[in-house]
C-alpha atoms as a PDB file:
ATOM      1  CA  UNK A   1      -9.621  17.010  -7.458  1.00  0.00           C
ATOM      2  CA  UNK A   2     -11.613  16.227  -4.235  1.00  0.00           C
ATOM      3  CA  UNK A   3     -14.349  18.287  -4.047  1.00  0.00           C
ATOM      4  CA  UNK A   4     -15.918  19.229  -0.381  1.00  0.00           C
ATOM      5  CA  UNK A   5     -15.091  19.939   3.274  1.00  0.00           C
ATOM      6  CA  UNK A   6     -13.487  16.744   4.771  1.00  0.00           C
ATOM      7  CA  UNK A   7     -12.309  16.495   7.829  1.00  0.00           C
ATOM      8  CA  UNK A   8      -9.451  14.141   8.825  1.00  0.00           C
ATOM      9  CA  UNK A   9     -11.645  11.240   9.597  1.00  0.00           C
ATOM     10  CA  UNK A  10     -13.803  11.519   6.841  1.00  0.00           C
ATOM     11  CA  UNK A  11     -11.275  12.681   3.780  1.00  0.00           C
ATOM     12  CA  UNK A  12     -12.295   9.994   1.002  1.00  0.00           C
ATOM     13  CA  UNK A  13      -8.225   8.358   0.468  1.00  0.00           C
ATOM     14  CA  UNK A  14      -7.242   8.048   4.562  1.00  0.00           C
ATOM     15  CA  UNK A  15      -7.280   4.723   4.326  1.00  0.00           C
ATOM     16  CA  UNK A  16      -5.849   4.253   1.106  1.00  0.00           C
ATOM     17  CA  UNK A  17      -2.110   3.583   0.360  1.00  0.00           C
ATOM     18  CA  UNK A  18      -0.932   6.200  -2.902  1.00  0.00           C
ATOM     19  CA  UNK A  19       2.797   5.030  -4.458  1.00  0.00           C
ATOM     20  CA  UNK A  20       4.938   7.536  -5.381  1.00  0.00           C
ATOM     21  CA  UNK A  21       8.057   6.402  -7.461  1.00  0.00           C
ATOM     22  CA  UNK A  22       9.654  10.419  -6.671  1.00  0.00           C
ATOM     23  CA  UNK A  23       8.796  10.374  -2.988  1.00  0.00           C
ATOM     24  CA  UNK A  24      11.746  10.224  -0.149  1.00  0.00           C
ATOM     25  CA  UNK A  25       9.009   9.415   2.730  1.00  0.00           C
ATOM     26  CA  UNK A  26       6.363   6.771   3.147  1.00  0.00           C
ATOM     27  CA  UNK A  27       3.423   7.729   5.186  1.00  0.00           C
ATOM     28  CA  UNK A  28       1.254   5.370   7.056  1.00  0.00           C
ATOM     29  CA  UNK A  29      -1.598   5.782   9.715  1.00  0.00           C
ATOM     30  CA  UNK A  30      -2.767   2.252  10.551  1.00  0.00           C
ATOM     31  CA  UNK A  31       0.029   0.808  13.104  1.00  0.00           C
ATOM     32  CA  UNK A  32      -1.654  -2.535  12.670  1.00  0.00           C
ATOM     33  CA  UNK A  33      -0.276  -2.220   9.116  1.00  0.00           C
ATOM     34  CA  UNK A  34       3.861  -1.930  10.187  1.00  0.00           C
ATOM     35  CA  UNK A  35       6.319  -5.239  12.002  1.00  0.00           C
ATOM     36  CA  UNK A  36       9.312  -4.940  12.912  1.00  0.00           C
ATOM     37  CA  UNK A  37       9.053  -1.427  13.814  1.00  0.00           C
ATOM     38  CA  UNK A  38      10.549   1.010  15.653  1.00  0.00           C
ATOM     39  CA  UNK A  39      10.293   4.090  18.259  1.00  0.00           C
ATOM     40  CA  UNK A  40      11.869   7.226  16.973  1.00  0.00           C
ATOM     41  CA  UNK A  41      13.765   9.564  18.599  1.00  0.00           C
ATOM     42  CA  UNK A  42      12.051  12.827  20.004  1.00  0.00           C
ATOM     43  CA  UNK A  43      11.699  15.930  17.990  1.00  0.00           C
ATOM     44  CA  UNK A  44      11.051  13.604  14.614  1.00  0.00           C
ATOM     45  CA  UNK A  45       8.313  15.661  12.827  1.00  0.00           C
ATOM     46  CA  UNK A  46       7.445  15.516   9.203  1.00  0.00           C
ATOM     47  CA  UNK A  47       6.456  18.891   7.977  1.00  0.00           C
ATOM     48  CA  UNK A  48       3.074  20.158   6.588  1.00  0.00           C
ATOM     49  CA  UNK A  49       1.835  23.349   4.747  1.00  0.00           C
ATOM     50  CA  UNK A  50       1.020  25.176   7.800  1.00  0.00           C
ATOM     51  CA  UNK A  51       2.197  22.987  10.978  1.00  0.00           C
ATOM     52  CA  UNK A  52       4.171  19.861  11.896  1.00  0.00           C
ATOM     53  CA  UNK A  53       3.231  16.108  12.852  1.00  0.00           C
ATOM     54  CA  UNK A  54       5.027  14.129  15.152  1.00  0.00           C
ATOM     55  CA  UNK A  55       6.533  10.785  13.561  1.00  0.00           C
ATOM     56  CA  UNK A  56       6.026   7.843  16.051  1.00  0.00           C
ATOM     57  CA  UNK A  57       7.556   5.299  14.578  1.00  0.00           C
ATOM     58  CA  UNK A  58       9.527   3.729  12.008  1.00  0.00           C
ATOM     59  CA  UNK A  59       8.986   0.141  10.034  1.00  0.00           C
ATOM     60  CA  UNK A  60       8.137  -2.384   7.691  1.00  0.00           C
ATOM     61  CA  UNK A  61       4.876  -2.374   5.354  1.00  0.00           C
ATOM     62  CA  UNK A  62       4.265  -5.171   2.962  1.00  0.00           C
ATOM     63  CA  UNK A  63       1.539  -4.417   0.296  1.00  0.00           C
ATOM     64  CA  UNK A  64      -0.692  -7.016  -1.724  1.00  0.00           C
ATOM     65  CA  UNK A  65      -0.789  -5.895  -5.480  1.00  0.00           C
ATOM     66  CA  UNK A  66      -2.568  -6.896  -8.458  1.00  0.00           C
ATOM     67  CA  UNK A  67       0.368  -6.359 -11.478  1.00  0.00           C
ATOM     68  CA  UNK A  68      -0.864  -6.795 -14.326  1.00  0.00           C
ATOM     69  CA  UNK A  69      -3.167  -9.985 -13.566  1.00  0.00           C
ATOM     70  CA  UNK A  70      -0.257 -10.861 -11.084  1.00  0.00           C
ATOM     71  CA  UNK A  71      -0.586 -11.236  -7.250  1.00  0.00           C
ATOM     72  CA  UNK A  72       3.001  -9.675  -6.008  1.00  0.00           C
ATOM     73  CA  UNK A  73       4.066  -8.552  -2.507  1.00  0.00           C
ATOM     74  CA  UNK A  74       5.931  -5.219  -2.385  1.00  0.00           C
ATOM     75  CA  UNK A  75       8.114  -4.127   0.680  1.00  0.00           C
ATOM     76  CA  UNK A  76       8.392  -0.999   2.247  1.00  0.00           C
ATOM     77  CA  UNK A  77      11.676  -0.174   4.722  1.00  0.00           C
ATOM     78  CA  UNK A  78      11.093   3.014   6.695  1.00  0.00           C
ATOM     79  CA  UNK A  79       7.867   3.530   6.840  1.00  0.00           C
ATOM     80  CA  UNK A  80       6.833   6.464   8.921  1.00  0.00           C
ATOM     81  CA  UNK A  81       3.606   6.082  11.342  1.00  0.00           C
ATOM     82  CA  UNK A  82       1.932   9.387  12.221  1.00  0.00           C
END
């Protein structure tokens, strides 16, 4: 558990990616990070506890891993960028 007050900017995993075997959505807030992305259509949100953020675009994210003493790439399709 993160213990604290963070605020957006300073909230110790923003710039970390989490994988999620269960999850439906990717998440990403570094645009530098997508290619071969995409502008969404208007009125795309994805939906919080208490309010709604506006998806911006859609794309690729590759991701450098360390598997088991193993460099390997992974590839993300539809990636969102909020």
């Amino acid at each position: 558990m993160v213990k604290g007050s963070f605020t957006a900017a300073t909230y110790p995993l923003r710039n970390s990616t989490i994988l999620d075997s269960s999850t439906t959505l990717y998440i990403f807030n570094k645009l530098v990070r997508f290619y071969n992305y995409h502008y969404t259509p208007e009125n795309n949100y994805v939906y919080t506890r208490d309010s709604t953020v506006p998806i911006l675009r859609y794309g690729e994210i590759d991701l450098k891993l360390t598997y088991y003493s193993k460099k390997v790439l992974l590839y993300l399709k539809n990636v969102t960028f909020c």
